[in-house]
N, C-alpha and C. Protein backbone atom coordinates (compact mmCIF):
# COMPACT_ATOMS: atom_id res chain seq x y z
N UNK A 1 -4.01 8.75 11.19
CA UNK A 1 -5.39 8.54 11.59
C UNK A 1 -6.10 7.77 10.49
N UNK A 2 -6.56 6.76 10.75
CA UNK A 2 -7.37 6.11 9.81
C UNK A 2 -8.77 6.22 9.56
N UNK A 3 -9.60 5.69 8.93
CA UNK A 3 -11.15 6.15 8.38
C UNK A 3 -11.33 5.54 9.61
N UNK A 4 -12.56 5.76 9.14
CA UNK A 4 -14.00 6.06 10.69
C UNK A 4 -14.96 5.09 10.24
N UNK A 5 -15.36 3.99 10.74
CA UNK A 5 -16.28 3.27 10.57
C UNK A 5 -17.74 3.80 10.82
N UNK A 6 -18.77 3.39 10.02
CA UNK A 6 -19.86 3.84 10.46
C UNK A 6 -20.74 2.95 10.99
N UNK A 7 -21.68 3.73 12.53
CA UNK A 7 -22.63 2.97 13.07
C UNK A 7 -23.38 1.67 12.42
N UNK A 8 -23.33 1.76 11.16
CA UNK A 8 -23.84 0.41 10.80
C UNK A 8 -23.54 -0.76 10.59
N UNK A 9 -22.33 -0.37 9.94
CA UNK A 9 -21.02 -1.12 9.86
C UNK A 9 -20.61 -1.98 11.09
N UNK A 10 -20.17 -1.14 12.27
CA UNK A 10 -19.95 -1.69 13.50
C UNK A 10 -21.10 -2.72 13.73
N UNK A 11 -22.55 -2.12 13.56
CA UNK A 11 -23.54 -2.51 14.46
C UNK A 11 -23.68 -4.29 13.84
N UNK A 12 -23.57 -4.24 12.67
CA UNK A 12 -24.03 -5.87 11.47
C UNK A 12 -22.53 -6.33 11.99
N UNK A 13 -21.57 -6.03 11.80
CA UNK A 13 -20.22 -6.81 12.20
C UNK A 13 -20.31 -7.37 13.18
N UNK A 14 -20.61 -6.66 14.57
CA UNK A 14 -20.67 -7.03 15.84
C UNK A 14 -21.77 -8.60 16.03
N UNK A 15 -22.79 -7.94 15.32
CA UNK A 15 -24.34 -8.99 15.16
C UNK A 15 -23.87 -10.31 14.34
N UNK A 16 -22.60 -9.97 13.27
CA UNK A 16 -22.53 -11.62 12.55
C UNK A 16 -21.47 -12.20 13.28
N UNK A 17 -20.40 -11.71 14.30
CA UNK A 17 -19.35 -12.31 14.87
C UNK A 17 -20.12 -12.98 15.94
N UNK A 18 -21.11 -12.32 16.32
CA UNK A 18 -21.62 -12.57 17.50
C UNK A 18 -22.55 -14.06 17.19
N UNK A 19 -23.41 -14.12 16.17
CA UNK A 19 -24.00 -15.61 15.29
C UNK A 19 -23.08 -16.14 14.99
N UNK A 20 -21.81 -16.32 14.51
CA UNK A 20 -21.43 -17.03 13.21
C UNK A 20 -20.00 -16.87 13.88
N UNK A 21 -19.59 -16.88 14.60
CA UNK A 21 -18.05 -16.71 15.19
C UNK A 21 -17.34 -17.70 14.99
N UNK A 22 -17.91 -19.01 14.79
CA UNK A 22 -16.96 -19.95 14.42
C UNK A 22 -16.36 -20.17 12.95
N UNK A 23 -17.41 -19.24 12.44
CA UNK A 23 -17.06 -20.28 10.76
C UNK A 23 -16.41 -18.63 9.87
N UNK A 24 -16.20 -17.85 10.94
CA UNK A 24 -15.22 -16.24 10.92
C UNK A 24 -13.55 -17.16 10.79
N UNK A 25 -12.81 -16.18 9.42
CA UNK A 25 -11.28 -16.40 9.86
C UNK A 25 -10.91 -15.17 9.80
N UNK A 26 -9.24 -15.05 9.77
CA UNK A 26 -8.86 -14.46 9.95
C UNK A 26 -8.00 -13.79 8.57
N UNK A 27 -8.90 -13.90 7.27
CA UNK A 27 -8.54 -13.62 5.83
C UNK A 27 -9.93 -12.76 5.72
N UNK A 28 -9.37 -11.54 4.98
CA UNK A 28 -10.47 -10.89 4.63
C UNK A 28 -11.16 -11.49 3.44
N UNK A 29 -10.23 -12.19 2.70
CA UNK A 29 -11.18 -12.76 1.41
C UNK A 29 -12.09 -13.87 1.81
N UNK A 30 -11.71 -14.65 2.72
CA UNK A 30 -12.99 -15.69 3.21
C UNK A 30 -14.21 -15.08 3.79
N UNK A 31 -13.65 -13.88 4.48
CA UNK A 31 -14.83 -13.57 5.28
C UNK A 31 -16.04 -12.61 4.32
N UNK A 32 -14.93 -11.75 3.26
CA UNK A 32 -15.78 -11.11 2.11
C UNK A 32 -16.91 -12.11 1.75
N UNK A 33 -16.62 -13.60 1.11
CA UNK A 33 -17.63 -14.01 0.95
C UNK A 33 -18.77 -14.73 2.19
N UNK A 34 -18.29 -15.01 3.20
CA UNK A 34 -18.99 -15.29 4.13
C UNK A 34 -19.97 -13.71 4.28
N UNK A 35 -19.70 -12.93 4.43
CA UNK A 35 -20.40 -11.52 4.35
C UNK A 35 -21.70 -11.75 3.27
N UNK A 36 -21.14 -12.02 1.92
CA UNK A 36 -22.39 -11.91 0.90
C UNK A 36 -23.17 -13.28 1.44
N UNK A 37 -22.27 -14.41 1.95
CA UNK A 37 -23.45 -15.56 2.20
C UNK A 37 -24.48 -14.92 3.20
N UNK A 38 -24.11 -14.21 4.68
CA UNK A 38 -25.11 -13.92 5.26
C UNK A 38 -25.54 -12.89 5.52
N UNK A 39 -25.53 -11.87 4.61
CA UNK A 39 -26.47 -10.69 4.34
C UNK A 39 -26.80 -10.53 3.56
N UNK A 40 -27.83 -9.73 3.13
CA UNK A 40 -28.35 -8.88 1.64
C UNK A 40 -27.71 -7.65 1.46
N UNK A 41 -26.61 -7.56 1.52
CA UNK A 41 -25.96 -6.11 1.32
C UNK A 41 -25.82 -5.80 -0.15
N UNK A 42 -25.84 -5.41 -0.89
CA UNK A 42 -26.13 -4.64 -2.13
C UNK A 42 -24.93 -4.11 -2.51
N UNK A 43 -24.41 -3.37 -1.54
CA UNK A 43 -23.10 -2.07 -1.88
C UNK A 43 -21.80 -3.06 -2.09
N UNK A 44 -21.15 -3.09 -2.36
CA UNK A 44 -19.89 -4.17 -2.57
C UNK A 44 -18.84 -2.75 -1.41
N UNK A 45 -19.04 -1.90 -1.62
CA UNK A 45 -18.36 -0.69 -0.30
C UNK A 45 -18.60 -1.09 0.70
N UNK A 46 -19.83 -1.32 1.04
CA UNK A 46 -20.29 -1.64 2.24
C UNK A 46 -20.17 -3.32 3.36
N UNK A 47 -20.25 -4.01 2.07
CA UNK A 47 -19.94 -5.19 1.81
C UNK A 47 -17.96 -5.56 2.20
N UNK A 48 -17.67 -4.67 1.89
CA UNK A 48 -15.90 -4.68 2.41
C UNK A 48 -15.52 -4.07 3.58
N UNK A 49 -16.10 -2.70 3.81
CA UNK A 49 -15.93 -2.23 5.18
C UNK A 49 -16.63 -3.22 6.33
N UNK A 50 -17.73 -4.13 6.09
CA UNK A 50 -18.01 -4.58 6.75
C UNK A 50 -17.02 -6.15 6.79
N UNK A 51 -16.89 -6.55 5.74
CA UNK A 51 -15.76 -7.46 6.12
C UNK A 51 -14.68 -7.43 6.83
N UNK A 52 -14.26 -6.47 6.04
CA UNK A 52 -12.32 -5.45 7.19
C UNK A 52 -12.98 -5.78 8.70
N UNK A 53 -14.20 -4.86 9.30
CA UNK A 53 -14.36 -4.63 10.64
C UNK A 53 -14.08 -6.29 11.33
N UNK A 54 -15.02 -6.89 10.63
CA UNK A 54 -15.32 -8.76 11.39
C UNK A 54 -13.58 -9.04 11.33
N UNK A 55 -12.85 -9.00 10.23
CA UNK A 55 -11.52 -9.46 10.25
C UNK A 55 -10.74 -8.83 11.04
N UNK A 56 -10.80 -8.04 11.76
CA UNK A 56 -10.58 -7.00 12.63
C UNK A 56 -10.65 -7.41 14.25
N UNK A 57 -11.86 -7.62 14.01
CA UNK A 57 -12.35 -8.10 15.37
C UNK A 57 -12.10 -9.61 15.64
N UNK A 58 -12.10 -10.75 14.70
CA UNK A 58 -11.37 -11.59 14.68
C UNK A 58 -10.19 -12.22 15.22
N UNK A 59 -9.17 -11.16 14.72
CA UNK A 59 -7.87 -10.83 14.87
C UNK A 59 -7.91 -10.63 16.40
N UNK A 60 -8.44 -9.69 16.89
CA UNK A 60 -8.06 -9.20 17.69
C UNK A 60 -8.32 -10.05 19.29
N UNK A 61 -9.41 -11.06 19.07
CA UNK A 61 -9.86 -11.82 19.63
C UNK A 61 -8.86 -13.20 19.94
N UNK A 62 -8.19 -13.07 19.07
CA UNK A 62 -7.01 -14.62 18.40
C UNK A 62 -6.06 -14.20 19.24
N UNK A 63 -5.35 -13.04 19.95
CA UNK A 63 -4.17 -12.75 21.05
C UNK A 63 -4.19 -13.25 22.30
C-alpha cells in the first residue's frame, strides 16, 4: 500500500495539468522545476509530492 496523497496536492496537480499540459513531461525532475516556476509553494515536501502526482498523471495519460 502506498502513501496517500493529500486533498491539496491532488487539487493544484489536477489545476496545473489542466493549464499547462503541454509543457508537462514525463521526468519528475523537469516537472519539479516546472512546479517551482508555477507556484509559490514554499515546502520543497510539498513541492515533490506535488510533482510525483502531475508525473503520475502524465504518465498515465501517454497509454
Amino acid at each position: 500500500m502506498g502513501r496517500v496523497k493529500t486533498q491539496l496536492a491532488k487539487r493544484v496537480s489536477r489545476q496545473l495539468v489542466k493549464q499547462h499540459r503541454s509543457e508537462f513531461k514525463d521526468n519528475f525532475n523537469d516537472n519539479k522545476a516546472l512546479i517551482s516556476q508555477f507556484t509559490n509553494v514554499k515546502s520543497k515536501k510539498i513541492r515533490n509530492v506535488i510533482a510525483g502526482y502531475v508525473t503520475r498523471i502524465v504518465n498515465s495519460k501517454q497509454d
